[in-house]
Protein backbone atom coordinates (compact mmCIF):
# COMPACT_ATOMS: atom_id res chain seq x y z
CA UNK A 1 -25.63 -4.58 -20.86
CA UNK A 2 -24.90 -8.31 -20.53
CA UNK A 3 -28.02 -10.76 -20.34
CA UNK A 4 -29.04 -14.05 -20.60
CA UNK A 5 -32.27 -15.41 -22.67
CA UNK A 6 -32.21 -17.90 -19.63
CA UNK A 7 -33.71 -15.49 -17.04
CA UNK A 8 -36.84 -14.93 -19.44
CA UNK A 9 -39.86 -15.22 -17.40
CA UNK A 10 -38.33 -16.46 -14.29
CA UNK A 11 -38.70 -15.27 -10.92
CA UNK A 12 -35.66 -13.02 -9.16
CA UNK A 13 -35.54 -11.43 -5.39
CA UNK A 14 -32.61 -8.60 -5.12
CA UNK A 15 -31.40 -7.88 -2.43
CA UNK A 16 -29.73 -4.30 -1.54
CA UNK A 17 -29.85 -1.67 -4.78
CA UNK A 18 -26.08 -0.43 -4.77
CA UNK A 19 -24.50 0.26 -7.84
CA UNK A 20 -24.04 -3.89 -8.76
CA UNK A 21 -27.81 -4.58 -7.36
CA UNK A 22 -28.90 -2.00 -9.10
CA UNK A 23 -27.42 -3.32 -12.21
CA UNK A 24 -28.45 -6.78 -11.57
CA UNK A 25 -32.18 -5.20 -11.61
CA UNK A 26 -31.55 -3.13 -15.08
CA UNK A 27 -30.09 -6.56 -16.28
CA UNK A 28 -32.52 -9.44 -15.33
CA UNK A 29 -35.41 -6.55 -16.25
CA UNK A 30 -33.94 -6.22 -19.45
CA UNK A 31 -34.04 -10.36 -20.19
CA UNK A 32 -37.66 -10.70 -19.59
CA UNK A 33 -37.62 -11.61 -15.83
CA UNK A 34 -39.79 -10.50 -12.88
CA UNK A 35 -38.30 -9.00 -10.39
CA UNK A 36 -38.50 -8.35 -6.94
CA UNK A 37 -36.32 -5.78 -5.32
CA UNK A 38 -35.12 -4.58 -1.99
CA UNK A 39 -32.98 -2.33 0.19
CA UNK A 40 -33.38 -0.89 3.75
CA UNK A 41 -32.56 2.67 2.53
CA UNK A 42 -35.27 4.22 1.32
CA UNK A 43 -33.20 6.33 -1.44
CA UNK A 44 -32.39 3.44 -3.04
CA UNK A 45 -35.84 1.65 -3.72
CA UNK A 46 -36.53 5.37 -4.83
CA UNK A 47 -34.20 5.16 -7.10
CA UNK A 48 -35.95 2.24 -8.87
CA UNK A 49 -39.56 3.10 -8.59
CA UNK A 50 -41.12 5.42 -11.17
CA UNK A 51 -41.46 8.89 -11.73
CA UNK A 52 -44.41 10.83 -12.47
CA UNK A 53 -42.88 13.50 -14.81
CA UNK A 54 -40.41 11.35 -16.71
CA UNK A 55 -36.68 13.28 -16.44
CA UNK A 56 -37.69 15.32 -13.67
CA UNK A 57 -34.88 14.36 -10.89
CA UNK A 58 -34.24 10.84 -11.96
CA UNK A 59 -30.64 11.14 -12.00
CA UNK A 60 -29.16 8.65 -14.05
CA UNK A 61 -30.87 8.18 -17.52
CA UNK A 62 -33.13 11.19 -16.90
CA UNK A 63 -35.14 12.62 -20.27
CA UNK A 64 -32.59 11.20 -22.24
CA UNK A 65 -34.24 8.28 -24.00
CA UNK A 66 -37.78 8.61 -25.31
CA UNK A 67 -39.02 5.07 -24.52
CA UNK A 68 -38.67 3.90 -20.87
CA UNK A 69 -36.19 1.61 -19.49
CA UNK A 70 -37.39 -1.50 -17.15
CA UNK A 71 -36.93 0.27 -14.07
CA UNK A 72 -38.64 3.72 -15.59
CA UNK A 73 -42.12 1.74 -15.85
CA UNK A 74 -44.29 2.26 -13.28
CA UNK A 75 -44.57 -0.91 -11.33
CA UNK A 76 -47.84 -2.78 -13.02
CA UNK A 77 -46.35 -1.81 -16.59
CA UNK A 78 -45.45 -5.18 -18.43
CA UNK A 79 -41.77 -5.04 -19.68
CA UNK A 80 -41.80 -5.21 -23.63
CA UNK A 81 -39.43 -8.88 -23.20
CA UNK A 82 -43.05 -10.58 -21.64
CA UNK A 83 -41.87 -10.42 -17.71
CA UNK A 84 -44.28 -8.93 -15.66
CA UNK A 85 -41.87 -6.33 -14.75
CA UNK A 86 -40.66 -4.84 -11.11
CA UNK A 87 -42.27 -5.13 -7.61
CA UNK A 88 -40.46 -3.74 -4.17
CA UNK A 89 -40.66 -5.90 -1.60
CA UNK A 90 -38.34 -7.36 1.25
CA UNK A 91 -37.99 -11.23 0.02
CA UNK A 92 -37.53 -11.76 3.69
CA UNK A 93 -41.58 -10.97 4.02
CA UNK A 94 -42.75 -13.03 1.17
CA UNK A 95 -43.13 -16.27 -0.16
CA UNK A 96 -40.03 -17.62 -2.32
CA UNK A 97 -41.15 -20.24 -3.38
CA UNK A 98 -41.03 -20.98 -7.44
CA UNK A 99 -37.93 -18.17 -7.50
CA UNK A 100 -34.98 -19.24 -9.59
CA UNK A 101 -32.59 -17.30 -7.45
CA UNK A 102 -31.95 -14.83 -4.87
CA UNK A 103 -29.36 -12.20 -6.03
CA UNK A 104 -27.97 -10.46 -2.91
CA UNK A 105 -25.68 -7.82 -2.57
CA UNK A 106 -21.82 -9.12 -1.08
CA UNK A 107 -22.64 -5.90 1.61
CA UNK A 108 -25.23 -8.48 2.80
CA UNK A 109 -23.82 -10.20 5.55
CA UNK A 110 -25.09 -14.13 4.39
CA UNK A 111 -23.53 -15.59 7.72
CA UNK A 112 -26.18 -13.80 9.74
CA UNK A 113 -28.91 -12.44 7.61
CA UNK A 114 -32.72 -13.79 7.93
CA UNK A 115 -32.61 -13.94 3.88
CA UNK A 116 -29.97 -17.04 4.09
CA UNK A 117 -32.08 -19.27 6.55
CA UNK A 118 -35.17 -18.35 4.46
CA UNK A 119 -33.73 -19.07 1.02
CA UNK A 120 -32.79 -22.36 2.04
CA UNK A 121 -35.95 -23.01 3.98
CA UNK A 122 -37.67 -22.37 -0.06
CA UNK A 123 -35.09 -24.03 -1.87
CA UNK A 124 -33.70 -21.12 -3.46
CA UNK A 125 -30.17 -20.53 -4.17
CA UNK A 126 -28.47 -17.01 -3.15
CA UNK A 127 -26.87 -15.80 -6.11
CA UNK A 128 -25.16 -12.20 -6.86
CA UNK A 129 -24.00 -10.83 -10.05
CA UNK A 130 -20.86 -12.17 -10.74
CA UNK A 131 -23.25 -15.58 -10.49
CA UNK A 132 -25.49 -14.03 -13.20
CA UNK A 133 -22.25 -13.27 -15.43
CA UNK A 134 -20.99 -16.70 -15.04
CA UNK A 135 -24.47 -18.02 -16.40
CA UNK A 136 -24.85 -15.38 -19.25
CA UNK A 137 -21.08 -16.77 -20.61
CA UNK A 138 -22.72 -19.08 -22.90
CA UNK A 139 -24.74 -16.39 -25.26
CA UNK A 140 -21.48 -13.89 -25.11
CA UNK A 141 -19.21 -13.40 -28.09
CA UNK A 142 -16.09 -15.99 -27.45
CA UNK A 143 -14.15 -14.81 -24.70
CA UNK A 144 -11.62 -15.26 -21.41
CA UNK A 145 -12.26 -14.56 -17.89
CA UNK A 146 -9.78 -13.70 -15.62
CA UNK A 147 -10.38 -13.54 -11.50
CA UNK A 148 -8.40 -12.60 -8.96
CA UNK A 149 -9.00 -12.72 -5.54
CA UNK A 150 -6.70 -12.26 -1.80
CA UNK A 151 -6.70 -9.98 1.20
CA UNK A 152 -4.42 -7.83 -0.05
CA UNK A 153 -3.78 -6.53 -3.65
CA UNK A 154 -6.39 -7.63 -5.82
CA UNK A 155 -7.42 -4.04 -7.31
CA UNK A 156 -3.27 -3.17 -7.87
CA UNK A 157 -3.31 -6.75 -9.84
CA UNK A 158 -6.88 -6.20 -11.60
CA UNK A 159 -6.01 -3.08 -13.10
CA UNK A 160 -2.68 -3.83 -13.88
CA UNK A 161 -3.90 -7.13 -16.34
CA UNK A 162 -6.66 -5.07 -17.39
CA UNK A 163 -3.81 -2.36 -18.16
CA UNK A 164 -1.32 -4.63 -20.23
CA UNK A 165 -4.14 -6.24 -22.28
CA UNK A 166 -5.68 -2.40 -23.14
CA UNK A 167 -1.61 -1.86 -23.82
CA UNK A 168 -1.66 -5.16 -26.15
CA UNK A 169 -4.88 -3.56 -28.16
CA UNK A 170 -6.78 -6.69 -26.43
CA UNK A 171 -10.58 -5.65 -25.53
CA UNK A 172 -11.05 -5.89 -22.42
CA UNK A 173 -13.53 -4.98 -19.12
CA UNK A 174 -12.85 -4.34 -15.60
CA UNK A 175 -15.72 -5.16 -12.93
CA UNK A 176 -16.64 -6.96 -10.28
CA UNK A 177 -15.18 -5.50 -7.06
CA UNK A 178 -13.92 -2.56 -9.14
CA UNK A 179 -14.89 -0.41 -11.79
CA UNK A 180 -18.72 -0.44 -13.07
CA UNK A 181 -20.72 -3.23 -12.38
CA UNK A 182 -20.08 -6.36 -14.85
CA UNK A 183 -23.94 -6.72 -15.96
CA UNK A 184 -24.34 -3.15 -16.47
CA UNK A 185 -21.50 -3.41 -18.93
CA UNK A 186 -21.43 -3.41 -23.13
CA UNK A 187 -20.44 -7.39 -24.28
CA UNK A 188 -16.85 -7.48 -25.80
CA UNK A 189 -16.20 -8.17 -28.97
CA UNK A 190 -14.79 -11.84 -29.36
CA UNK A 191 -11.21 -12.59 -28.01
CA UNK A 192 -12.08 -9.86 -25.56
CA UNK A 193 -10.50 -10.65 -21.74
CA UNK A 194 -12.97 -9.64 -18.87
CA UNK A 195 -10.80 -8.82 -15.80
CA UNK A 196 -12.58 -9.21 -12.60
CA UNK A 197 -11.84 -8.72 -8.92
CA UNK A 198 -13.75 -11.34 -6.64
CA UNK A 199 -14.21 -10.21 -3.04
CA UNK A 200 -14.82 -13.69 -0.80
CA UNK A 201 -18.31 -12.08 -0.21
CA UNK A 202 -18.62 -12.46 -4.30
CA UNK A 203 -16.84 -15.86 -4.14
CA UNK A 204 -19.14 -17.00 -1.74
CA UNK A 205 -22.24 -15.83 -4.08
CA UNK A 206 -21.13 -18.20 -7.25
CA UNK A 207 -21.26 -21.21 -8.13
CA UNK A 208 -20.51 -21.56 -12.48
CA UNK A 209 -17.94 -19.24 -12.58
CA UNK A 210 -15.00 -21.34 -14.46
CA UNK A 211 -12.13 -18.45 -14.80
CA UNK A 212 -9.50 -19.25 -17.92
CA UNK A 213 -7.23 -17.75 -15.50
CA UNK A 214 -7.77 -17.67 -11.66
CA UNK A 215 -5.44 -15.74 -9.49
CA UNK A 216 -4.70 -15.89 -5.65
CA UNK A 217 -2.61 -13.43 -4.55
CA UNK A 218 -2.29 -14.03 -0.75
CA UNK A 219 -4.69 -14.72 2.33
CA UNK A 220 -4.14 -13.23 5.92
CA UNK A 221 -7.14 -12.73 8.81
CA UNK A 222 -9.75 -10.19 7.15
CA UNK A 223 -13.53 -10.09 7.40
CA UNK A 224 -13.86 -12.88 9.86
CA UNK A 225 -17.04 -11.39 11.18
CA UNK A 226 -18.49 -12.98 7.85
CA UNK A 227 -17.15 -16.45 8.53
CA UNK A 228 -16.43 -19.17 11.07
CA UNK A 229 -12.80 -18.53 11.94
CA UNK A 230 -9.90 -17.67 9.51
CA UNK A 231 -10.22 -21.48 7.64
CA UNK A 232 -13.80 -20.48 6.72
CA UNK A 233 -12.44 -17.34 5.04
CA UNK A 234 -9.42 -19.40 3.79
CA UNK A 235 -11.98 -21.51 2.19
CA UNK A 236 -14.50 -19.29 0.37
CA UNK A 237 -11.17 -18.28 -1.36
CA UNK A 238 -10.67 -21.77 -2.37
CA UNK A 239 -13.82 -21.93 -4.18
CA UNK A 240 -12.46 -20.08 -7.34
CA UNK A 241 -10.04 -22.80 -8.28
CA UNK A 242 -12.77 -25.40 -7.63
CA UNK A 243 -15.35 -24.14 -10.03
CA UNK A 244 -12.50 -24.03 -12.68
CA UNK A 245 -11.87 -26.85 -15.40
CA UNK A 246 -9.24 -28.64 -15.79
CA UNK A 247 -6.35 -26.78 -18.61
CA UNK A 248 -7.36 -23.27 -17.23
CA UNK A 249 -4.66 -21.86 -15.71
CA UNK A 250 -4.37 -21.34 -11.59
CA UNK A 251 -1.95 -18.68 -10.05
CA UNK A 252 -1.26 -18.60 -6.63
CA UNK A 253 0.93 -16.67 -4.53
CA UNK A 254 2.47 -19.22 -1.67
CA UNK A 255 3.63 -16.29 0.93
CA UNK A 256 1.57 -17.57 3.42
CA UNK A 257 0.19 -21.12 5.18
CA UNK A 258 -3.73 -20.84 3.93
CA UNK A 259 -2.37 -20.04 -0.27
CA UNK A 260 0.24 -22.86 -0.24
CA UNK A 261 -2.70 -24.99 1.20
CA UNK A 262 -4.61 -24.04 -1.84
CA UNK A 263 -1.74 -24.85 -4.08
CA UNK A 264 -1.22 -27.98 -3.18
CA UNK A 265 -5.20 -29.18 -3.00
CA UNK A 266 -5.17 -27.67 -6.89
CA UNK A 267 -1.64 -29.77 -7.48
CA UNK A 268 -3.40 -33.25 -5.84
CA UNK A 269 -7.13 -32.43 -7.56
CA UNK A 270 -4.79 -33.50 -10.80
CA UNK A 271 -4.28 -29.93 -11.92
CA UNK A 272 -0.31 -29.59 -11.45
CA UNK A 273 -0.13 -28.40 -15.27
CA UNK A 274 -2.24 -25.59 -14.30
CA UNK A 275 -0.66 -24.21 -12.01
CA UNK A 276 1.81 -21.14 -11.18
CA UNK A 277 3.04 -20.81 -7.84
CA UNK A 278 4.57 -16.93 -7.10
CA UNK A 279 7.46 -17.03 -4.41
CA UNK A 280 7.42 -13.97 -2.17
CA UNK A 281 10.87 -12.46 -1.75
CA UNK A 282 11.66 -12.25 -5.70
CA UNK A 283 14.19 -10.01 -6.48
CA UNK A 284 13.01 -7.69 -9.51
CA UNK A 285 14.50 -4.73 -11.17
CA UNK A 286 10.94 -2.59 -10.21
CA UNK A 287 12.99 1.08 -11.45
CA UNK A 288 11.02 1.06 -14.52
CA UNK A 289 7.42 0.99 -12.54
CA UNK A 290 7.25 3.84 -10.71
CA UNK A 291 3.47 2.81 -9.76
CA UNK A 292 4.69 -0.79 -8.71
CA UNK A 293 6.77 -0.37 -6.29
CA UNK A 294 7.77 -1.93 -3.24
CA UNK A 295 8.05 -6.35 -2.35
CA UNK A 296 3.95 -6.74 -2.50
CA UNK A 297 3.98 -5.17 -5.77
CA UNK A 298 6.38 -7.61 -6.82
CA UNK A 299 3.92 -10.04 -6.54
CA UNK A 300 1.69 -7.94 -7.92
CA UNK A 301 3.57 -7.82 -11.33
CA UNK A 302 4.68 -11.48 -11.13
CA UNK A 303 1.08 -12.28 -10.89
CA UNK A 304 0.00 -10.01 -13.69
CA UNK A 305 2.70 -10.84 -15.92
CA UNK A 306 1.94 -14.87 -15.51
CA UNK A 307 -1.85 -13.85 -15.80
CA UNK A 308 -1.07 -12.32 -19.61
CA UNK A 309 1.52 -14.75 -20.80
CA UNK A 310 -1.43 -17.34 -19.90
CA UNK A 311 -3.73 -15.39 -22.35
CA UNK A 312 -1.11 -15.63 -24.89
CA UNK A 313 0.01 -11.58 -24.60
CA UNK A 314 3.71 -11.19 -26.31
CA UNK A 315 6.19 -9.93 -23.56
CA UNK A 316 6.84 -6.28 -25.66
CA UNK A 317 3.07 -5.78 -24.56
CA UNK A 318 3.97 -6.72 -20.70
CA UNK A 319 6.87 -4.92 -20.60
CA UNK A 320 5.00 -1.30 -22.23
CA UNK A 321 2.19 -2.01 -19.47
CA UNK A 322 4.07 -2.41 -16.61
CA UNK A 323 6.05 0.61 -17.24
CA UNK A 324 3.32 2.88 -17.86
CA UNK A 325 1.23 1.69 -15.51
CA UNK A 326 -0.54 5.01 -13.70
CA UNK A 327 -1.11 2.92 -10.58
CA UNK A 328 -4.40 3.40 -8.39
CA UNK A 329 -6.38 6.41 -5.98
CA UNK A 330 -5.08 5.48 -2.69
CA UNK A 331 -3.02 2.49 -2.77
CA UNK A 332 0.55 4.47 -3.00
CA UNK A 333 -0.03 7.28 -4.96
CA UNK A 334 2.64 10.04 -4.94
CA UNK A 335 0.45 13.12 -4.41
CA UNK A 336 3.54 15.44 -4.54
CA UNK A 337 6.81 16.86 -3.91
CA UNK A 338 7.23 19.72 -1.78
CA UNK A 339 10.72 21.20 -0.59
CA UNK A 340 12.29 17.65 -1.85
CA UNK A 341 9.49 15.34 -0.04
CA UNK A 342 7.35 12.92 -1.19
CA UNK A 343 4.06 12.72 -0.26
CA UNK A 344 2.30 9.37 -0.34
CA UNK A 345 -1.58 8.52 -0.20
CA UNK A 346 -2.09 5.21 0.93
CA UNK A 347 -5.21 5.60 2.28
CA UNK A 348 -6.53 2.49 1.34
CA UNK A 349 -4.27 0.67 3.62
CA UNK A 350 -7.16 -0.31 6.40
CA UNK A 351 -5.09 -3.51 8.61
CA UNK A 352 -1.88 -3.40 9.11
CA UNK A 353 -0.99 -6.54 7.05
CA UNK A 354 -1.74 -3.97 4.01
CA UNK A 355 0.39 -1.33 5.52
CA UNK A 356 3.30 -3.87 6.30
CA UNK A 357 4.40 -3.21 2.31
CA UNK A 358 4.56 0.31 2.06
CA UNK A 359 6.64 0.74 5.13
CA UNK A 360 9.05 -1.56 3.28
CA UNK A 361 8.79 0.85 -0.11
CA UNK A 362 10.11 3.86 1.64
CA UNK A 363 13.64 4.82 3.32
CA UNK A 364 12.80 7.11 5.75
CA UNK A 365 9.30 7.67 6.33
CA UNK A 366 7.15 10.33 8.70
CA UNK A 367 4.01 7.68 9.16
CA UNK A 368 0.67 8.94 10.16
CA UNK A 369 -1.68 5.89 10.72
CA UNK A 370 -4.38 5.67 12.71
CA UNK A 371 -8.55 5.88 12.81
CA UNK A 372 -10.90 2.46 13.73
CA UNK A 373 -8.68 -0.67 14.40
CA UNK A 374 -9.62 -4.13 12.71
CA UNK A 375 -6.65 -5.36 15.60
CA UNK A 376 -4.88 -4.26 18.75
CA UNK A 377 -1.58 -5.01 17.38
CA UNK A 378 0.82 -3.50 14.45
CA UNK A 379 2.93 -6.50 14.53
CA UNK A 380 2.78 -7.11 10.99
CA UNK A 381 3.96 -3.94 10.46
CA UNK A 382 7.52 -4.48 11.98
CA UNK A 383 9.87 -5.48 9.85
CA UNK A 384 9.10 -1.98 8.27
CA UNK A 385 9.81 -0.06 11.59
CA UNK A 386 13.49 0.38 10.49
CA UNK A 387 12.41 2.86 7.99
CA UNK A 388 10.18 4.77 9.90
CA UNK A 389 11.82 8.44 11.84
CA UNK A 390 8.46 9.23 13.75
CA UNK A 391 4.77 8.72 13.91
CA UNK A 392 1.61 10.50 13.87
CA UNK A 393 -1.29 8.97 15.15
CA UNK A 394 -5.06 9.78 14.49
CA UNK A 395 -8.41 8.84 15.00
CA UNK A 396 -9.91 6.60 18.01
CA UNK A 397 -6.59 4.77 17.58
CA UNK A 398 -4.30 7.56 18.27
CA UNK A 399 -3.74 6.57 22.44
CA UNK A 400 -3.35 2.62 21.45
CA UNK A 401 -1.01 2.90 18.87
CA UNK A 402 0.87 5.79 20.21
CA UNK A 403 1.23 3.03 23.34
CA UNK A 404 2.52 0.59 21.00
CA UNK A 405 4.80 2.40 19.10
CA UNK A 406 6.49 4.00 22.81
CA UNK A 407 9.86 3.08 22.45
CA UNK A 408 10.28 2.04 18.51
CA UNK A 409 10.63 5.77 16.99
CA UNK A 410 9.57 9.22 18.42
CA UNK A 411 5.49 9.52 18.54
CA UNK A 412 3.30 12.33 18.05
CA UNK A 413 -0.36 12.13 19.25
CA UNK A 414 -2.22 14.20 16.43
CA UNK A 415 -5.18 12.96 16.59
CA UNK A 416 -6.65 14.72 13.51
CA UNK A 417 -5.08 14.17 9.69
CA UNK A 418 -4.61 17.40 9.28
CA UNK A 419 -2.65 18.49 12.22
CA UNK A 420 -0.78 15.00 11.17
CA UNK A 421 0.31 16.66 7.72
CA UNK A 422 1.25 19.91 9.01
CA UNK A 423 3.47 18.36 11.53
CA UNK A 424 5.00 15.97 9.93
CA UNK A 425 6.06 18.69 6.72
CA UNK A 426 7.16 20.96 9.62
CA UNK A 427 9.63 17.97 9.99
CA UNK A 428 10.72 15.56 7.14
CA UNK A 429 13.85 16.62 5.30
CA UNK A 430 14.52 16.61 1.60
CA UNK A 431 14.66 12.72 0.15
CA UNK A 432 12.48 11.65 3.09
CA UNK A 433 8.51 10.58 2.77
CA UNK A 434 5.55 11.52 4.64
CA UNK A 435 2.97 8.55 4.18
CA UNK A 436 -0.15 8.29 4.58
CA UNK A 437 -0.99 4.34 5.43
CA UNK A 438 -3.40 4.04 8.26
CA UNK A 439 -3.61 0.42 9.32
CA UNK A 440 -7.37 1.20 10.20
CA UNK A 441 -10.89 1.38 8.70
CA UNK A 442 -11.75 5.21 8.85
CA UNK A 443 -14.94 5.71 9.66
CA UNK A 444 -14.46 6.93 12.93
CA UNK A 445 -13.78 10.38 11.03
CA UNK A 446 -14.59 9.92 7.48
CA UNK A 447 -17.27 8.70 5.16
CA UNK A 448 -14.77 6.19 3.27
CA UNK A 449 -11.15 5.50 2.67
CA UNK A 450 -11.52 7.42 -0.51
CA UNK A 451 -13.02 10.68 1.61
CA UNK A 452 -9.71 10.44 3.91
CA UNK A 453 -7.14 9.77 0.64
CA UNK A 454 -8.81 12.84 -0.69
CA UNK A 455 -8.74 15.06 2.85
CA UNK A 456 -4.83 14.03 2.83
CA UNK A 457 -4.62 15.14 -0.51
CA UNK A 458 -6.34 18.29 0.31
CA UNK A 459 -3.75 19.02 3.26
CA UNK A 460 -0.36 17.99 1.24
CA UNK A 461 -1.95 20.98 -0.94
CA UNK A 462 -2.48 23.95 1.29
CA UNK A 463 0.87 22.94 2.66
CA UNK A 464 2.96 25.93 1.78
């Protein structure tokens, strides 16, 4: 795991025990902090506390090693580093004062949480992982970081750079919004290229993260619960070029108002060497990507490619990557195809802003959208409405968009995904697609995107 000798002996509070706080625990633990850890489900600070009979339904790690890890000491245990080891408590009910940070999960809303107001009140700074990765650089074998952030696109454009640089024979990790957490992974060797996603929730958690290469791909209204209006959002983005230094290299995609404001404040901050603007509209030859297609994954691939030729990869290494590229779960992956129809999961399509690019992919397309609306419009959604021959709607959307869509194409009320597939194979035709790309959140009916992705795949097989 990745550590820092700087954590040794200091004080921590974490804050919610997912996979990355979890990780950040195993981590700081591991350097010789103390620790203080925290989450409202109960399963979680389970999860870290003790067990009686060591290996007896620990889950992860359980009877494997014969000595015990941080977290497998019961709570008074000293950790063998010198830290006094792990305590569970909400940092909200104690005293913070003397901490050196407060590492909270980016599921913790900071905007309106009592831990913000009470962290500033003791002078402690809220920090998450990608934070504790940034200050653990230092002590890691020489290296490059590369971030990427946007609304839309950022896992397509992770794993594709993290792709082409496993393609070059370049080491190289995946993490931070994707893929294991970043602490809980080995160091690369040196010249290795860590390739992370930043969420703004992550953004908004670090403050010494200076990528070689920054990347951002596009902003439109997203989250805005977490932030004061859209130019608060617009802004936490903005922070990743701003920690940077000056020669590391700044790609941003200039399709919309908000990203070509960030270009030019990285252009007038005296950085106009650094930086790559992508145009949207670029015509490519994408027939040799089957998993890039369509005009956002143009961008995509422009931003990928200018990402690797900044880390010095030849182009015979871009070119093998993009082409064998497997694409990702979810985000327009061809499932099958059945009687001459192709089947299309792109589940994690959750606004219609990141729906808007695979209507544009397809020629004729049998849409089923539909489940818990982040907006009571499809508007950016219709310049692809051209290529649509009928819809299916689901979920606690299915009256409102079936009342939007009256009059565009024909419109089926389905209101479940799987009467949705079974309809719409009842009626696409050979060369034509039946796409799954909801425009919604889905947990009106299912536990995740990935739980509805899979239930589609599910139906495309039983189909007969």
């Amino acid at each position: 795991m990745i550590v820092s000798a700087s954590w040794r002996g200091k004080r921590y509070a974490v804050l919610g025990l997912a996979r990355s706080g979890a990780a950040t625990v195993r981590a700081l633990l591991s350097a010789g902090a103390r620790v203080t850890a925290w989450d409202s489900n109960e399963a979680a600070r389970a999860a870290l506390s003790p067990s009686p009979l060591r290996g007896e339904g620990r889950g992860e790690g359980a009877g494997v090693s014969p000595s015990p890890s941080p977290v497998d000491r019961p709570l008074s245990q000293p950790s063998p580093q010198g830290g006094e080891g792990l305590s569970l408590a909400d940092p909200v009910e104690i005293d913070l004062t003397g901490f050196a940070g407060v590492a909270v999960s980016p599921g913790v809303p900071i905007n309106r949480h009592p831990i913000a107001p009470k962290a500033r009140e003791a002078g402690v700074p809220l920090i998450g992982d990608i934070e504790l990765f940034a200050q653990a650089r230092a002590e890691l074998p020489p290296h490059k970081v590369v971030g990427i952030t946007g609304t839309n696109g950022k896992s397509t454009t992770t794993a594709l750079i993290h792709h082409i640089l496993d393609t070059a024979g370049i080491p190289a990790r995946l993490g931070g919004n994707i893929g294991l957490p970043i602490l809980g992974q080995e160091p690369l060797p040196e010249g290795g290229v860590y390739v992370l996603e930043l969420s703004s929730y992550q953004i908004d958690l670090t403050q010494s993260l200076d990528c070689d290469v920054a990347i951002l791909l596009n902003i439109t209204p997203d989250h805005l619960d977490r932030y004061d209006g859209f130019d608060g959002y617009a802004a936490s983005k903005a922070r990743l070029f701003a920690m940077q230094s000056r020669g590391h290299a700044a790609i941003i995609g200039i399709g919309d108002a908000a990203s070509q404001d960030i270009a030019r404040q990285v252009s007038r901050s005296g950085r106009a060497e650094d930086l790559t603007k992508i145009a949207p509209g670029v015509c490519m030859d994408q027939s040799r990507w089957p998993a890039l297609q369509g005009p956002h994954n143009a961008q995509n691939a422009l931003a990928a490619i200018a990402a690797c030729e900044a880390l010095g990869v030849d182009q015979a290494s871009i070119d093998r990557g993009l082409a064998s590229f497997p694409g990702l779960p979810h985000r327009m992956e061809r499932v099958a195809t059945k009687n001459g129809v192709l089947y299309v999961n792109d589940s994690k399509a959750t606004n219609p802003t990141s729906t808007a690019p695979a209507l544009a992919a397809f020629g004729r397309i049998h849409w089923i959208l539909g489940g818990q609306a982040k907006t009571d419009d499809l508007d950016a959604c219709r310049p692809g409405f051209g290529h649509v021959a009928r819809a299916y709607t689901i979920g606690d959307a299915t009256e409102m968009f079936a009342a939007l869509l009256d009059g565009e194409f024909p419109v089926e009320r389905s209101f479940t995904l799987d009467a949705a597939v079974k309809s719409a194979a009842a009626q696409a035709k050979a060369g034509e697609t039946v796409l799954l790309s909801p425009a919604c959140a889905s947990f009106d009916q299912f536990r995740d995107y990935e739980d509805r992705g899979a239930q589609f795949r599910a139906a495309v097989g039983a189909l007969e």
